[in-house]
PDB file of N, CA and C in Angstrom:
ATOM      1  N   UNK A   1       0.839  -1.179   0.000  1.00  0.00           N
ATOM      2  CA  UNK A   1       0.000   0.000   0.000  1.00  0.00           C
ATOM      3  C   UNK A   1       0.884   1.243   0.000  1.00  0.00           C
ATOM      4  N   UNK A   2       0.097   2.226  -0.572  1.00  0.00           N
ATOM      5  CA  UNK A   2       1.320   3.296  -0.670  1.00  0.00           C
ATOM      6  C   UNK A   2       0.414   4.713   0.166  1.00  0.00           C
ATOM      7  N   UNK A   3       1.344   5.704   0.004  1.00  0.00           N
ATOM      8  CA  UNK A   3       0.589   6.754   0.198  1.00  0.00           C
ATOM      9  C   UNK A   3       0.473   7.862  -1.035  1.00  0.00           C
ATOM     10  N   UNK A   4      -0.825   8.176  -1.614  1.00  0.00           N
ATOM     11  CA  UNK A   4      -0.585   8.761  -2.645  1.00  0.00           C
ATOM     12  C   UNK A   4      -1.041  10.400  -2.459  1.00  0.00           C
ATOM     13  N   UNK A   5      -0.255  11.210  -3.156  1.00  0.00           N
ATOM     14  CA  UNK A   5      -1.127  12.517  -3.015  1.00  0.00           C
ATOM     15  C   UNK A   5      -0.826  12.797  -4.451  1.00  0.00           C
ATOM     16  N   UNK A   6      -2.543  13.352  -4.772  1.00  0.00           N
ATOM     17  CA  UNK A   6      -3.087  13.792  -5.850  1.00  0.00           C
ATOM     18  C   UNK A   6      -3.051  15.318  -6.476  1.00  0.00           C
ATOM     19  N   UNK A   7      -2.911  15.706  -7.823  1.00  0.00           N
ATOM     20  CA  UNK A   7      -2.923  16.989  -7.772  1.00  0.00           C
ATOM     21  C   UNK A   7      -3.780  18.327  -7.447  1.00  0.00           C
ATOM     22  N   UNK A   8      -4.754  17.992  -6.409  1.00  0.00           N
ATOM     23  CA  UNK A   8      -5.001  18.830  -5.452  1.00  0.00           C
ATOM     24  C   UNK A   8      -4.818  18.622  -4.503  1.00  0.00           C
ATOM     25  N   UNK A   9      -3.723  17.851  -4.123  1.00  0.00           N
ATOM     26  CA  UNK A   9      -2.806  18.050  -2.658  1.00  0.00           C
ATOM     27  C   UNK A   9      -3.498  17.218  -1.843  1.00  0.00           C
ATOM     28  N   UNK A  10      -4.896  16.160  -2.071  1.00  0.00           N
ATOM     29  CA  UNK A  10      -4.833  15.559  -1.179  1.00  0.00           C
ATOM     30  C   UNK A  10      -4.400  14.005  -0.778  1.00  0.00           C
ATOM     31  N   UNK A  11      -4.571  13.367  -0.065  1.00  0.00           N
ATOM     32  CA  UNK A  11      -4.105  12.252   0.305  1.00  0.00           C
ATOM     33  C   UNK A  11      -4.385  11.214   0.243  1.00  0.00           C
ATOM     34  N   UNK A  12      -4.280   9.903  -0.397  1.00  0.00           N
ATOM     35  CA  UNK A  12      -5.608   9.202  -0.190  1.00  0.00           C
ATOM     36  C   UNK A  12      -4.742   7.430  -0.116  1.00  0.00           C
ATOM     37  N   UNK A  13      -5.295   6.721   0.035  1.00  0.00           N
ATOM     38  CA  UNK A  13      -3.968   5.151   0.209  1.00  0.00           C
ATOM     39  C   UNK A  13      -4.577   4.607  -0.847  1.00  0.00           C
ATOM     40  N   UNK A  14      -3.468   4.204  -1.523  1.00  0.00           N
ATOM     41  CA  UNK A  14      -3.758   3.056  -2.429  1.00  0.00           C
ATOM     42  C   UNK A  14      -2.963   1.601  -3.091  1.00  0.00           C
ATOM     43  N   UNK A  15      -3.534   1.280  -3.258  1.00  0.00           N
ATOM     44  CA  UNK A  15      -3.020  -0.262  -3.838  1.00  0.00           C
ATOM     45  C   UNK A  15      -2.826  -0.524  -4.946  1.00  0.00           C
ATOM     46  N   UNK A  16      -1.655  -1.367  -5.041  1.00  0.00           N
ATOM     47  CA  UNK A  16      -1.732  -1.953  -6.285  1.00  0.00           C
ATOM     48  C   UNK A  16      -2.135  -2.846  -6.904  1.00  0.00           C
ATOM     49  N   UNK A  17      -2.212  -2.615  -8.189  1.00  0.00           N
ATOM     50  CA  UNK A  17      -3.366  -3.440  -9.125  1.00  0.00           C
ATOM     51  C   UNK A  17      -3.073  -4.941  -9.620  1.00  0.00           C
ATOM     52  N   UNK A  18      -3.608  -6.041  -9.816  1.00  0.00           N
ATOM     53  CA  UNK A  18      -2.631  -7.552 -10.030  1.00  0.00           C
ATOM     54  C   UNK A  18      -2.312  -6.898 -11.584  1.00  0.00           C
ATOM     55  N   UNK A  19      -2.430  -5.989 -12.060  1.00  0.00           N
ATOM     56  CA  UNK A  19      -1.374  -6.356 -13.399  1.00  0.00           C
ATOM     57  C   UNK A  19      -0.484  -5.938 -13.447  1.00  0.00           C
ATOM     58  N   UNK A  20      -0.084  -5.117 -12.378  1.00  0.00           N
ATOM     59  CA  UNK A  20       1.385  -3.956 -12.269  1.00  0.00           C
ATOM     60  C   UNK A  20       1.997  -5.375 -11.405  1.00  0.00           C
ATOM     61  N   UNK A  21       1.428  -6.137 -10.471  1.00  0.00           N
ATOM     62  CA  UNK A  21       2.357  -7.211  -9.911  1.00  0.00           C
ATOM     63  C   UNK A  21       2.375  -8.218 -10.401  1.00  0.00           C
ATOM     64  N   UNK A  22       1.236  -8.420 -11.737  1.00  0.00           N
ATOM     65  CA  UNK A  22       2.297  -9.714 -12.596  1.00  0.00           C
ATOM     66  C   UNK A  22       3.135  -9.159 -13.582  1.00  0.00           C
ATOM     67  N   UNK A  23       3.202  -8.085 -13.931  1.00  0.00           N
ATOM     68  CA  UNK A  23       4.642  -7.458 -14.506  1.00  0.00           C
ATOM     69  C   UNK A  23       5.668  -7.259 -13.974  1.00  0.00           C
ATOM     70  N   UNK A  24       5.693  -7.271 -12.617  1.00  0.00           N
ATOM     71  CA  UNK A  24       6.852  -7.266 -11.561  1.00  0.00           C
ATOM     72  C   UNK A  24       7.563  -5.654 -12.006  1.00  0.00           C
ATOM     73  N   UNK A  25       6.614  -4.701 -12.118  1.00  0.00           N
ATOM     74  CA  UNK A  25       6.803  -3.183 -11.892  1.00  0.00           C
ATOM     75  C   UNK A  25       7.277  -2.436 -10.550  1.00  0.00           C
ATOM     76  N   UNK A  26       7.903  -2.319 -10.460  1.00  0.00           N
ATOM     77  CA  UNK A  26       8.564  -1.639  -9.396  1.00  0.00           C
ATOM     78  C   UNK A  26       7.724   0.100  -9.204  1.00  0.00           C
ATOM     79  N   UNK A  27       7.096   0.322  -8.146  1.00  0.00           N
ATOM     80  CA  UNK A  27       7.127   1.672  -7.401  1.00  0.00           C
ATOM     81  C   UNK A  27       7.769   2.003  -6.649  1.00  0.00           C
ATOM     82  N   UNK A  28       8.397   3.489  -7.142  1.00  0.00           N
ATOM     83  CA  UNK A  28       9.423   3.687  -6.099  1.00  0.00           C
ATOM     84  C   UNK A  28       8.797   5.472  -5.569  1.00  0.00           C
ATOM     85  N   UNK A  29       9.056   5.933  -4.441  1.00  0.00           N
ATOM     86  CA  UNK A  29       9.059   6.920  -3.832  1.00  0.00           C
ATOM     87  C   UNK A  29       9.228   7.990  -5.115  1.00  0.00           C
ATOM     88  N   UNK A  30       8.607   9.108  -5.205  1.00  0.00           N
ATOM     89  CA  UNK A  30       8.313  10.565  -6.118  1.00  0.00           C
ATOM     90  C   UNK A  30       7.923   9.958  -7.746  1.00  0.00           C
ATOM     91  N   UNK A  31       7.207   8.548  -7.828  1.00  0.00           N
ATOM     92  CA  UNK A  31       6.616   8.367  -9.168  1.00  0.00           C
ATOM     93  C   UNK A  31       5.682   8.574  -9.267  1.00  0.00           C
ATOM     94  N   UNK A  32       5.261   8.980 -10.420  1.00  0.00           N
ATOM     95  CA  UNK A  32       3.792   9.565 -10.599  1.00  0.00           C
ATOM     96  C   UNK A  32       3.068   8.319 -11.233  1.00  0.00           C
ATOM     97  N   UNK A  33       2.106   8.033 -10.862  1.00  0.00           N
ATOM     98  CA  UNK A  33       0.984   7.368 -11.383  1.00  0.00           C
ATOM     99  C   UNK A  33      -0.719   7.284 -11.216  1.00  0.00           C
ATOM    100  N   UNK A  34      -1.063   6.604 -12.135  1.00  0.00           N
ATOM    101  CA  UNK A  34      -2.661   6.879 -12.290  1.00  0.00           C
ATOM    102  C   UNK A  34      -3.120   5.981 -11.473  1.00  0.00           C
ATOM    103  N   UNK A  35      -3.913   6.866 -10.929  1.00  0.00           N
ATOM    104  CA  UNK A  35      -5.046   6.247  -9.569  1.00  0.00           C
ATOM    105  C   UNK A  35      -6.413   5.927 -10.389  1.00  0.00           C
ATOM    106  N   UNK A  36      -7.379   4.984  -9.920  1.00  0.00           N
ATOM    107  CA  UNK A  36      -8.193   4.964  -9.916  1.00  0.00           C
ATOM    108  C   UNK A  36      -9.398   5.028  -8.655  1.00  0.00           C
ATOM    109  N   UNK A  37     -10.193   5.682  -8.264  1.00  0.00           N
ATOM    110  CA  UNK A  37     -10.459   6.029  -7.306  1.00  0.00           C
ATOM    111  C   UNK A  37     -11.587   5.338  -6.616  1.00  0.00           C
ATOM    112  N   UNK A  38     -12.065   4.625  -5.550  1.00  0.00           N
ATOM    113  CA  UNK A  38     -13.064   4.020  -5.102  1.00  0.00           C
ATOM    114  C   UNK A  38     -14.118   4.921  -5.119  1.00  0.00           C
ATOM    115  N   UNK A  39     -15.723   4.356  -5.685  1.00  0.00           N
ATOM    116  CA  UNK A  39     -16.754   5.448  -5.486  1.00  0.00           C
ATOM    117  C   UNK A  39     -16.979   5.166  -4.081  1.00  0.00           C
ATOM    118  N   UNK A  40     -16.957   3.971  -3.374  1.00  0.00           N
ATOM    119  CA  UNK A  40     -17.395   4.190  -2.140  1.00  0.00           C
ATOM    120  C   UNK A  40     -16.774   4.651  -0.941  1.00  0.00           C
ATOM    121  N   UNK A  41     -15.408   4.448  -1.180  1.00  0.00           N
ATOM    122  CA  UNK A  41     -14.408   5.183   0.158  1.00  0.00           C
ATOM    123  C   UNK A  41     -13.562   6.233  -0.724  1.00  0.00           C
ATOM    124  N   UNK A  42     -13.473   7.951  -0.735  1.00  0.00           N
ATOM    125  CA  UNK A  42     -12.911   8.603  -1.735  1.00  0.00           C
ATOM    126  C   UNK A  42     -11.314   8.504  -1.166  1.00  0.00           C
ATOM    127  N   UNK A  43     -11.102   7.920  -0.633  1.00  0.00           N
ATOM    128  CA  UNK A  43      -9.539   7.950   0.607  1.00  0.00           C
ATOM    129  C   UNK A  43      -8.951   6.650   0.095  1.00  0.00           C
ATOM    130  N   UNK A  44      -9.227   6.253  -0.664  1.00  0.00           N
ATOM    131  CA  UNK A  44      -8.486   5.012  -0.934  1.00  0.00           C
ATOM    132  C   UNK A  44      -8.781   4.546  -2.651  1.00  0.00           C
ATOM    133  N   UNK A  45      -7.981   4.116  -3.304  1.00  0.00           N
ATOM    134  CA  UNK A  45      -7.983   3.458  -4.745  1.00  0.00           C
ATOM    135  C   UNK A  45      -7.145   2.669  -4.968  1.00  0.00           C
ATOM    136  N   UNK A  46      -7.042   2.321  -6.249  1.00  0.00           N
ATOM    137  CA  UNK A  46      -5.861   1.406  -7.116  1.00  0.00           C
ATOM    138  C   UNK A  46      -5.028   1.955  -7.865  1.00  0.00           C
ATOM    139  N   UNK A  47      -4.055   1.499  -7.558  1.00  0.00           N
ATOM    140  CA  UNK A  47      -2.897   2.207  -8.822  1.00  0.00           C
ATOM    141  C   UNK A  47      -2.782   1.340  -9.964  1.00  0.00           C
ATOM    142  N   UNK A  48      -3.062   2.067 -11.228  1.00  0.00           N
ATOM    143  CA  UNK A  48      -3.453   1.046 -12.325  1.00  0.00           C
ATOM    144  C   UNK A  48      -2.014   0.762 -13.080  1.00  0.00           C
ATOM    145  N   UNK A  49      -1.392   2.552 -13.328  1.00  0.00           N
ATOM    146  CA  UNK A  49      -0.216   2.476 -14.381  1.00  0.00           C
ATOM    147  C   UNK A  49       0.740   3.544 -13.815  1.00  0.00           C
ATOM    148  N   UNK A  50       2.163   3.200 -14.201  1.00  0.00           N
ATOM    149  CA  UNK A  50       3.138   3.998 -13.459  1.00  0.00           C
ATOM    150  C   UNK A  50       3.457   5.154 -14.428  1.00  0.00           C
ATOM    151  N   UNK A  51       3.286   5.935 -14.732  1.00  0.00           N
ATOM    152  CA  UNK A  51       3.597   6.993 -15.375  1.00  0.00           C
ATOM    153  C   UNK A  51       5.183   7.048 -15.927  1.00  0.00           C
ATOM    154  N   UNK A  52       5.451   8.016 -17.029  1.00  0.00           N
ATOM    155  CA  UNK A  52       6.707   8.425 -17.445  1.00  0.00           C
ATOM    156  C   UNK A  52       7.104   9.997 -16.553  1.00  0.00           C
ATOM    157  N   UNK A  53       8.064   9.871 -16.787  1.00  0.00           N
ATOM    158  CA  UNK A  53       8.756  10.995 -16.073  1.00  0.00           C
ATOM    159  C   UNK A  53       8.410  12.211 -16.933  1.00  0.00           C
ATOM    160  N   UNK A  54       8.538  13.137 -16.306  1.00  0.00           N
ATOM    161  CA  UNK A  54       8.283  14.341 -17.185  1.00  0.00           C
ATOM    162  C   UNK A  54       9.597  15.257 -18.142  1.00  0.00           C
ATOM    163  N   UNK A  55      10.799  14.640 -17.800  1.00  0.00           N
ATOM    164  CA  UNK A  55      12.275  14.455 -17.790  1.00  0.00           C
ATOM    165  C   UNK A  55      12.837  14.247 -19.317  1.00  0.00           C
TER     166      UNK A  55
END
């Protein structure tokens, strides 16, 4: 589980998704990636895909 903050600064926990861990994708600390967001708890989602750097 990670801790994610979104670009309006807030906070919310999320998990990762089984296809980022049968790719054996690594998250590491200041990566950006796409959340998907629970409709029923807004504080928590899935992390679907790890983003590219902006670099």
């Amino acid at each position: 589980m990670f801790r994610v903050r979104l670009d309006n600064e807030n906070l919310i926990l999320g998990y990762v998704s089984g296809r980022i861990r049968r790719s054996f994708i690594r998250i590491l600390l200041g990566d950006r990636v796409k959340i998907e967001v629970s409709r029923y708890a807004s504080s928590s989602g899935r992390i679907i895909s790890r983003l590219r750097n902006k670099d």
